[in-house]
PDB file of N, CA and C in Angstrom:
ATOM      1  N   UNK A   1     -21.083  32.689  -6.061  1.00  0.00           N
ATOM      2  CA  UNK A   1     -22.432  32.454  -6.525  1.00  0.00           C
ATOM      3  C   UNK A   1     -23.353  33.494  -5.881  1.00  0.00           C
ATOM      4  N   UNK A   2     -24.039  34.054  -6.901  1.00  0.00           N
ATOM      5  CA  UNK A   2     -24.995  34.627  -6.466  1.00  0.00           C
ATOM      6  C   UNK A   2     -26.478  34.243  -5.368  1.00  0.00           C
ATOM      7  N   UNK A   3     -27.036  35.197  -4.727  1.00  0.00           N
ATOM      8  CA  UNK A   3     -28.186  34.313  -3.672  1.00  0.00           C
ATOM      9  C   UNK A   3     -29.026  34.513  -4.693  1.00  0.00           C
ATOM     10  N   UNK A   4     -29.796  32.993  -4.163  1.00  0.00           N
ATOM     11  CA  UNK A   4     -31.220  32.620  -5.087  1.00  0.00           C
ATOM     12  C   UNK A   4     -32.145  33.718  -4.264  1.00  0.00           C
ATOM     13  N   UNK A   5     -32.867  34.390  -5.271  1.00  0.00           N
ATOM     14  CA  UNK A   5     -34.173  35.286  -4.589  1.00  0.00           C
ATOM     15  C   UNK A   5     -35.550  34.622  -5.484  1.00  0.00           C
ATOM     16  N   UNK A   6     -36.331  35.369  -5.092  1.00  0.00           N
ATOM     17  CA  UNK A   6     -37.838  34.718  -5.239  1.00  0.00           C
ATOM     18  C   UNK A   6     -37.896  35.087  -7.015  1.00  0.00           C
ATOM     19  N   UNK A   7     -38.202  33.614  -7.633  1.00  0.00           N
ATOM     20  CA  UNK A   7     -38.494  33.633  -8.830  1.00  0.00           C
ATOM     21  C   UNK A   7     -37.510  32.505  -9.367  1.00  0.00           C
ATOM     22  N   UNK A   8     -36.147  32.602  -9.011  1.00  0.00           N
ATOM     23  CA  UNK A   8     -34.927  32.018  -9.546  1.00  0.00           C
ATOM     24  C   UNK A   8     -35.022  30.742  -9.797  1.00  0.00           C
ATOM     25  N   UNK A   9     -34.651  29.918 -10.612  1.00  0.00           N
ATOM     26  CA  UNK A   9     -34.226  28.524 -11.033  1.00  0.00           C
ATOM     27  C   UNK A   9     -33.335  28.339  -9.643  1.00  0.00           C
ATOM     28  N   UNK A  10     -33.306  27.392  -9.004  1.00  0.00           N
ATOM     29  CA  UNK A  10     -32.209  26.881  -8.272  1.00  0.00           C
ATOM     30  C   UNK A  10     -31.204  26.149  -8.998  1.00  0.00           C
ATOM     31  N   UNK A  11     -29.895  26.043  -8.421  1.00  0.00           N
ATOM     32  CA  UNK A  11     -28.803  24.928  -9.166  1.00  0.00           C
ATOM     33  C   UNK A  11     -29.488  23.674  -8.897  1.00  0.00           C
ATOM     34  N   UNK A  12     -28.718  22.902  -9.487  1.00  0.00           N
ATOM     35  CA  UNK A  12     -28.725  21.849  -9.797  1.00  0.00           C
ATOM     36  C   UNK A  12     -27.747  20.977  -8.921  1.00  0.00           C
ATOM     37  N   UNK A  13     -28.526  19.917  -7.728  1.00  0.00           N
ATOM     38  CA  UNK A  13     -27.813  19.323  -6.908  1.00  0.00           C
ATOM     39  C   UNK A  13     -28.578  18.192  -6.160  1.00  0.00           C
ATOM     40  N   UNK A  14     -27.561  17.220  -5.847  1.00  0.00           N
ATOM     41  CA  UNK A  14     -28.686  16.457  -5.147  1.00  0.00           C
ATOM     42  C   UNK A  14     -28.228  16.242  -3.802  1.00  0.00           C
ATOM     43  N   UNK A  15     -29.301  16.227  -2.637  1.00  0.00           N
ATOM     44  CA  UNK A  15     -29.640  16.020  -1.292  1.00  0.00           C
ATOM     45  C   UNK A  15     -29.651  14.579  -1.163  1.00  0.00           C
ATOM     46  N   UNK A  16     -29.111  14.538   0.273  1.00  0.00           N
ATOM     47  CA  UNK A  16     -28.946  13.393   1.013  1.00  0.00           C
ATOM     48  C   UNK A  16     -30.102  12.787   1.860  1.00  0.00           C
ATOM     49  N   UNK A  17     -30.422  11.490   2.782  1.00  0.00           N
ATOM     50  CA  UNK A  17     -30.760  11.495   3.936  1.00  0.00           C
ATOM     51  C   UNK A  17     -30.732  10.456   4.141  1.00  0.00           C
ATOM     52  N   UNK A  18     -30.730   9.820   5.556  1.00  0.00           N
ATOM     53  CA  UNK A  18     -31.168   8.407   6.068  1.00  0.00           C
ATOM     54  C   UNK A  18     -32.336   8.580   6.077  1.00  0.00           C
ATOM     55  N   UNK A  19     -32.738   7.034   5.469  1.00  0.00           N
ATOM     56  CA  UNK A  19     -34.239   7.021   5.047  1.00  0.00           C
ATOM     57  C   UNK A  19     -34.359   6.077   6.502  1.00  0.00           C
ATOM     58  N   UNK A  20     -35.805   5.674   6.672  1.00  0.00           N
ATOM     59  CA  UNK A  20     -36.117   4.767   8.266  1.00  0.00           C
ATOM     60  C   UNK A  20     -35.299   3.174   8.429  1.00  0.00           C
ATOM     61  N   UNK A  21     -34.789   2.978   7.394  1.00  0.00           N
ATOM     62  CA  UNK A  21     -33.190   1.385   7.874  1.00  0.00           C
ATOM     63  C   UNK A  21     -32.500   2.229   7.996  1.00  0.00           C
ATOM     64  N   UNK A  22     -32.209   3.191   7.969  1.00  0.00           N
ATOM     65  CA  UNK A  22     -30.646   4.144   8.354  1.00  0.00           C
ATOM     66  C   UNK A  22     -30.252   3.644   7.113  1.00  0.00           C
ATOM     67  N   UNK A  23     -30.327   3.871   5.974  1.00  0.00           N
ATOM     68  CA  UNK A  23     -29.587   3.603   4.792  1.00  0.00           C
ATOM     69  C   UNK A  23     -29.513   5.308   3.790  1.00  0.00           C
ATOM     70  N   UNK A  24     -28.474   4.973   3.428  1.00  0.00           N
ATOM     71  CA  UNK A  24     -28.340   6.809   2.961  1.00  0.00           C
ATOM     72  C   UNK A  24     -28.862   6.693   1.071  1.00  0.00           C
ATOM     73  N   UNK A  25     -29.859   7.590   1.358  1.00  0.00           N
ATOM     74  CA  UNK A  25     -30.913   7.837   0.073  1.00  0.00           C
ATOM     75  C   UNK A  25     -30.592   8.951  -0.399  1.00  0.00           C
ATOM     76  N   UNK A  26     -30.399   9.198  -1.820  1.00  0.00           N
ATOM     77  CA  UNK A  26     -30.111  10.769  -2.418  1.00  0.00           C
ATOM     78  C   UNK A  26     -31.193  11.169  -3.692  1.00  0.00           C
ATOM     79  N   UNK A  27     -31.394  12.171  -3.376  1.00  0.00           N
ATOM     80  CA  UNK A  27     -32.607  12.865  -4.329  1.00  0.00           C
ATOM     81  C   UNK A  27     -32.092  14.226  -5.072  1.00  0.00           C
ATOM     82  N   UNK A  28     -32.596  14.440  -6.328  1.00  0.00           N
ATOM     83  CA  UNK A  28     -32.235  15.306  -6.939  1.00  0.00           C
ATOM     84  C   UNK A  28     -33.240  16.696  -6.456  1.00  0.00           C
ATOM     85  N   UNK A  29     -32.947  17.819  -6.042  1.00  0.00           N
ATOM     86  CA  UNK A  29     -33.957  19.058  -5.673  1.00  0.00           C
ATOM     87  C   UNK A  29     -34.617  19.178  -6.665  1.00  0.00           C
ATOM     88  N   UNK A  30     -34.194  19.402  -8.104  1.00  0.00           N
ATOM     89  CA  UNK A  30     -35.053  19.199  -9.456  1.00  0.00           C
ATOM     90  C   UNK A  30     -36.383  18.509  -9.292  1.00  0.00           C
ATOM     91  N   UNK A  31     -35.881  16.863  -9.319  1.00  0.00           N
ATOM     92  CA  UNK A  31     -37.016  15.927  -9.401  1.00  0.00           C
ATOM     93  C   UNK A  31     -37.809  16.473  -8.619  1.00  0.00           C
ATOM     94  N   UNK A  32     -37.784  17.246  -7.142  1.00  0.00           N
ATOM     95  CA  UNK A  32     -38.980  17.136  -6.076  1.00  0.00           C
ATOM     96  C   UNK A  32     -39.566  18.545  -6.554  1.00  0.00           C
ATOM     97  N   UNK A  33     -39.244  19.270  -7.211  1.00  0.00           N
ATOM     98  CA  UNK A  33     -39.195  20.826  -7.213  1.00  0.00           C
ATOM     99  C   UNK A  33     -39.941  21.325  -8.421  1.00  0.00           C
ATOM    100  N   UNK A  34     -39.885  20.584  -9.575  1.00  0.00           N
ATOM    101  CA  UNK A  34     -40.421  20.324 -10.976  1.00  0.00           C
ATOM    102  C   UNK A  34     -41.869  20.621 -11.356  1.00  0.00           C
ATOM    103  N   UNK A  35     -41.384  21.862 -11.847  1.00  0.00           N
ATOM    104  CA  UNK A  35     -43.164  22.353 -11.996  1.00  0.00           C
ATOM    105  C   UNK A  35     -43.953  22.383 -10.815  1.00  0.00           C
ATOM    106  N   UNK A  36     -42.999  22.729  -9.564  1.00  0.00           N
ATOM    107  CA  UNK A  36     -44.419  23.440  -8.412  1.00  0.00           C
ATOM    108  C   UNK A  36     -43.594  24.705  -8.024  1.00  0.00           C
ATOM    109  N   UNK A  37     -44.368  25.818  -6.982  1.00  0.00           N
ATOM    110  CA  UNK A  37     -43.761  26.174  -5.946  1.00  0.00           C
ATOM    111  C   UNK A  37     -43.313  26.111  -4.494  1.00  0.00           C
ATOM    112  N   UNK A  38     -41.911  26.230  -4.897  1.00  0.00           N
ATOM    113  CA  UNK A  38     -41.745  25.758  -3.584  1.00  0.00           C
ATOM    114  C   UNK A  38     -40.659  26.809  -2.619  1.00  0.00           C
ATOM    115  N   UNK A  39     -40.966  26.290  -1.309  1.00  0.00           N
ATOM    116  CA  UNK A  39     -40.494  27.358  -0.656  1.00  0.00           C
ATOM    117  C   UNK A  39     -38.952  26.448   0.264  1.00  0.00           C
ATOM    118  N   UNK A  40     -37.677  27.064  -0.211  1.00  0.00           N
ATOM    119  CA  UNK A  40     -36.594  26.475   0.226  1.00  0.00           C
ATOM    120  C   UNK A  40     -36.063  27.329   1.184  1.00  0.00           C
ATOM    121  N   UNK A  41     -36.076  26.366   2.704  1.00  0.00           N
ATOM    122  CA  UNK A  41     -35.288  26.849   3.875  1.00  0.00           C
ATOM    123  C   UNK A  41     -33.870  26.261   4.435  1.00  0.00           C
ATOM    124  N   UNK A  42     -33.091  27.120   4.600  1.00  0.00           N
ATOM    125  CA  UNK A  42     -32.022  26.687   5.200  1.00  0.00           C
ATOM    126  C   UNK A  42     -31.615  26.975   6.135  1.00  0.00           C
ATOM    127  N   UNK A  43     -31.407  25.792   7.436  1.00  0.00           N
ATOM    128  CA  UNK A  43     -30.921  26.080   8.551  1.00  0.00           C
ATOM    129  C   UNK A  43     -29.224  25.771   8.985  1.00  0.00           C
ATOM    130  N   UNK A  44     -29.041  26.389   9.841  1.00  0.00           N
ATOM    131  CA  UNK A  44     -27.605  26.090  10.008  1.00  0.00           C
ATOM    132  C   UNK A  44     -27.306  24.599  10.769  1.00  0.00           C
ATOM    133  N   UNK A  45     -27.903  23.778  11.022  1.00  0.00           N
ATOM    134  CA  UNK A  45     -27.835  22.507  11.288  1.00  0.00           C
ATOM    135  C   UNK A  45     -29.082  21.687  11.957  1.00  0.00           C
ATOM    136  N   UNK A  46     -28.695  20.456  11.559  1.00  0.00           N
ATOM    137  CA  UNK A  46     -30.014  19.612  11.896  1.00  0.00           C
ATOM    138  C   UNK A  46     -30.059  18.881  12.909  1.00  0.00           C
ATOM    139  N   UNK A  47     -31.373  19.707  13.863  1.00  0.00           N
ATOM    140  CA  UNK A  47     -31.747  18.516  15.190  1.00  0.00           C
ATOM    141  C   UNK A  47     -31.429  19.187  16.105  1.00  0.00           C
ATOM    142  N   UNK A  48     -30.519  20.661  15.671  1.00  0.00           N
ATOM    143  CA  UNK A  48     -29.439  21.216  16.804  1.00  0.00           C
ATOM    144  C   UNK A  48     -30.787  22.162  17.551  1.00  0.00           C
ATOM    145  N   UNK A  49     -31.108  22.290  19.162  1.00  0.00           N
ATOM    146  CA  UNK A  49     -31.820  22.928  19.815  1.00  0.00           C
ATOM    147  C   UNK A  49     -32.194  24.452  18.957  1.00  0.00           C
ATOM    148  N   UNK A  50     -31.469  25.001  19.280  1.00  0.00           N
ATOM    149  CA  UNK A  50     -32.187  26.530  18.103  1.00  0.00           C
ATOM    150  C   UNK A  50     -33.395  26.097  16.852  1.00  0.00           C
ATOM    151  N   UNK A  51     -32.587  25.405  16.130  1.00  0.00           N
ATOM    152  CA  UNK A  51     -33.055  24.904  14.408  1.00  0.00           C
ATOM    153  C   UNK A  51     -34.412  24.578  14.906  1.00  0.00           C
ATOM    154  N   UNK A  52     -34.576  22.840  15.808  1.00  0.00           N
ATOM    155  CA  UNK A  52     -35.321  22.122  15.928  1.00  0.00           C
ATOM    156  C   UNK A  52     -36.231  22.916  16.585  1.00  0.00           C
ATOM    157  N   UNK A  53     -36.017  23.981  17.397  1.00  0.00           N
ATOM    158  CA  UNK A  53     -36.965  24.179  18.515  1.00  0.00           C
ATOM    159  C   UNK A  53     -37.516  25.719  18.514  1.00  0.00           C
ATOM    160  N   UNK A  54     -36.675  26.315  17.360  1.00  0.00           N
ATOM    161  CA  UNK A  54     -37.301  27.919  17.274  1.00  0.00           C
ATOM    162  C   UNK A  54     -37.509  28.114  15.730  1.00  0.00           C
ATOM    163  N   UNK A  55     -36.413  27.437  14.919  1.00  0.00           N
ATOM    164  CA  UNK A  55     -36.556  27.623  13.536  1.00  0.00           C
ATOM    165  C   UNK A  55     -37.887  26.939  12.816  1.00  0.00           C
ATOM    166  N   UNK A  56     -37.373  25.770  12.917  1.00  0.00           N
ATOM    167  CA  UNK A  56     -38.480  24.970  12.454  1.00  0.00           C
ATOM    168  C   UNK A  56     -39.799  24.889  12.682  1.00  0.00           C
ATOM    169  N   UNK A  57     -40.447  25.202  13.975  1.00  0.00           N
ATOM    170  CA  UNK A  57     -41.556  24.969  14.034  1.00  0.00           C
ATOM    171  C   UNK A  57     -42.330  26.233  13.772  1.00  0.00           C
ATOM    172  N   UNK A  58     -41.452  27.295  13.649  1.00  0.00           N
ATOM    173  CA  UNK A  58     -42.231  28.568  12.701  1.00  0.00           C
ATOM    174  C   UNK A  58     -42.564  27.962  11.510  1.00  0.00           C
ATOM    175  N   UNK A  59     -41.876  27.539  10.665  1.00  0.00           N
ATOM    176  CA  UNK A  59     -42.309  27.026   9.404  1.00  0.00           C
ATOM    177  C   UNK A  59     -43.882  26.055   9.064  1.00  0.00           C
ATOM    178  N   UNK A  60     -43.471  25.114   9.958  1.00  0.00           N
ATOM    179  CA  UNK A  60     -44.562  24.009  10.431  1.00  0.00           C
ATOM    180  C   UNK A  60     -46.230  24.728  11.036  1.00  0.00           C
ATOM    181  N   UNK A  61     -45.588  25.718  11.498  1.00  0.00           N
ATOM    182  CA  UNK A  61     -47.212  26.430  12.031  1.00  0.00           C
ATOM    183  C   UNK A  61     -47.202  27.417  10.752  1.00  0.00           C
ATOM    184  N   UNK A  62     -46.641  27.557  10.041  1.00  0.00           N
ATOM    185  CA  UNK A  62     -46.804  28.504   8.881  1.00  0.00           C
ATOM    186  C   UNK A  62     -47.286  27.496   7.966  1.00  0.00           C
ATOM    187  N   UNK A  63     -46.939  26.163   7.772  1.00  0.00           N
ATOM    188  CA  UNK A  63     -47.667  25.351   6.471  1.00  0.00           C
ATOM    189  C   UNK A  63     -48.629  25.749   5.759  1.00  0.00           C
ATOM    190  N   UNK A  64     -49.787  26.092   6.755  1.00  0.00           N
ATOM    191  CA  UNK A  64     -51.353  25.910   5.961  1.00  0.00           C
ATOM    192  C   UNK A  64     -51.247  27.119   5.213  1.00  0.00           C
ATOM    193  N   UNK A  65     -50.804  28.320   5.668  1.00  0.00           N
ATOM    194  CA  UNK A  65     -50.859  29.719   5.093  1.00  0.00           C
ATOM    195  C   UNK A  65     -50.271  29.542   4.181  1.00  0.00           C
ATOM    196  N   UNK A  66     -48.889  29.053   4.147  1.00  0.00           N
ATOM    197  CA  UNK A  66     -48.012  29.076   2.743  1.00  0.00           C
ATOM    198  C   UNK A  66     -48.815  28.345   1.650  1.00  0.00           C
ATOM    199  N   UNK A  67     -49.316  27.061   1.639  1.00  0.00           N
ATOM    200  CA  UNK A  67     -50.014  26.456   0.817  1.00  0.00           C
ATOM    201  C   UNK A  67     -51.345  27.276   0.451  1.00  0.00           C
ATOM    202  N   UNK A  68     -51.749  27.626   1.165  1.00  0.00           N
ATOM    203  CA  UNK A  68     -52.966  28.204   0.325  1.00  0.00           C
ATOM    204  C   UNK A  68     -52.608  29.632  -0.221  1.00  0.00           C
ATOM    205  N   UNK A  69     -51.472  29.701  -0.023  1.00  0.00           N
ATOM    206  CA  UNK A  69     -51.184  31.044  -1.276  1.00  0.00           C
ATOM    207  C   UNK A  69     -50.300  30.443  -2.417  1.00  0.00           C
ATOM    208  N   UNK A  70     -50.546  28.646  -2.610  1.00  0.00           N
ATOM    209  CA  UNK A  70     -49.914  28.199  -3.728  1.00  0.00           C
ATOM    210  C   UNK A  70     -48.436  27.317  -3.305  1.00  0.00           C
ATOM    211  N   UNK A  71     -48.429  27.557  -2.294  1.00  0.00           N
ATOM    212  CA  UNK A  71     -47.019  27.005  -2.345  1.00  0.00           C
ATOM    213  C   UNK A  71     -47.456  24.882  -2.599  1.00  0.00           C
ATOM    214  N   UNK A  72     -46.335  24.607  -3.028  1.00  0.00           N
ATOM    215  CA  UNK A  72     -46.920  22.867  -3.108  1.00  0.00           C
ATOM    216  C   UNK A  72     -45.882  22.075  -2.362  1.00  0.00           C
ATOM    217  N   UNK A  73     -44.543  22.731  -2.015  1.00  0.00           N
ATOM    218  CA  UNK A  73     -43.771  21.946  -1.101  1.00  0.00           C
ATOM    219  C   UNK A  73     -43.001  22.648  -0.123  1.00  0.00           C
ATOM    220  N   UNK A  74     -42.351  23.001   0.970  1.00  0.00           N
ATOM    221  CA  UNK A  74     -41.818  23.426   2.051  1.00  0.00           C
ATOM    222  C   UNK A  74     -40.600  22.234   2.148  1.00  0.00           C
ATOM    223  N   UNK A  75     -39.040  22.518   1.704  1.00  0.00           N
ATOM    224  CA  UNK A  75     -38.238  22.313   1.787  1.00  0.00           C
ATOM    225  C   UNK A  75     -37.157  22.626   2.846  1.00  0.00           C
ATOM    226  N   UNK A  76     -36.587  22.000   3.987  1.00  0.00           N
ATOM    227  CA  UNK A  76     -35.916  22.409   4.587  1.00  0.00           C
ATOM    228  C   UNK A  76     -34.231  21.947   4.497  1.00  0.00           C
ATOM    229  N   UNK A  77     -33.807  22.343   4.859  1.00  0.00           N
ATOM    230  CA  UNK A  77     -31.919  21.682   4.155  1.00  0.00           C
ATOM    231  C   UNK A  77     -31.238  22.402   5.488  1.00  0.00           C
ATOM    232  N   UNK A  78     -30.168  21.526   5.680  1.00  0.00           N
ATOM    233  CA  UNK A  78     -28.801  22.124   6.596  1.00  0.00           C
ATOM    234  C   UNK A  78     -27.727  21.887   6.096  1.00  0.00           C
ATOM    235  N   UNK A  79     -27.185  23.240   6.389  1.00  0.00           N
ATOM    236  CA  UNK A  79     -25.251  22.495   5.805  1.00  0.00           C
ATOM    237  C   UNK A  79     -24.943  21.567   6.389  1.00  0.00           C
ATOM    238  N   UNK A  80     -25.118  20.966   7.206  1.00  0.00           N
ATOM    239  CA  UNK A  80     -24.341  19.677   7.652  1.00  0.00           C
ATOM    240  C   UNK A  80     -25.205  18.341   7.486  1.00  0.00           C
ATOM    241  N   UNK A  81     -26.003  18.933   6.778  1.00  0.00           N
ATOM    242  CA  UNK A  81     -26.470  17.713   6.003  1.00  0.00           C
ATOM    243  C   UNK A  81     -25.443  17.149   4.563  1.00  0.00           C
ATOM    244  N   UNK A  82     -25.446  15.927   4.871  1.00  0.00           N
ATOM    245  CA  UNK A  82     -24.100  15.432   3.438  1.00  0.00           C
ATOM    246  C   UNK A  82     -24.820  16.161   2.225  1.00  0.00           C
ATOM    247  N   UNK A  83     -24.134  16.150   1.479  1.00  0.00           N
ATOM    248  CA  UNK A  83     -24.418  16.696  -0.157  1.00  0.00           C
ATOM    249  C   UNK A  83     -23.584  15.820  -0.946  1.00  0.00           C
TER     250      UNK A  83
END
């Protein structure tokens, strides 16, 4: 498979998570993604010191900027998140 670059349709797949009962909830990227822009990040795992503590919070202090050049959602994903 080719890499998604800026513009591209993403595939078609749906994401996992424990929602707050610890019960496992799945969402389609479509449904959340549907007619906005959005900006999809992927880290190499979740919670893990690097991700949580250098990756991520670039993003998070980047929010306001990204949105006001349009963006409408900030997506983050890990492979070791179930699929």
């Amino acid at each position: 498979m080719a890499p998604i670059t800026v513009g591209d349709s993403i595939p078609r797949w749906d994401s996992a998570w424990f929602d707050e009962n610890d019960q496992l909830q799945q969402v389609s990227i479509h449904s959340i993604a549907a007619g906005k822009k959005v900006v999809l990040i992927g880290v190499p795992g979740a919670f893990t010191p690097t991700c949580s503590m250098q990756h991520v919070p670039g993003f998070i202090a980047s929010a306001e900027e990204l949105k006001s050049k349009g963006v409408d959602e900030i997506l983050v994903i890990s492979v070791n998140d179930p699929s």
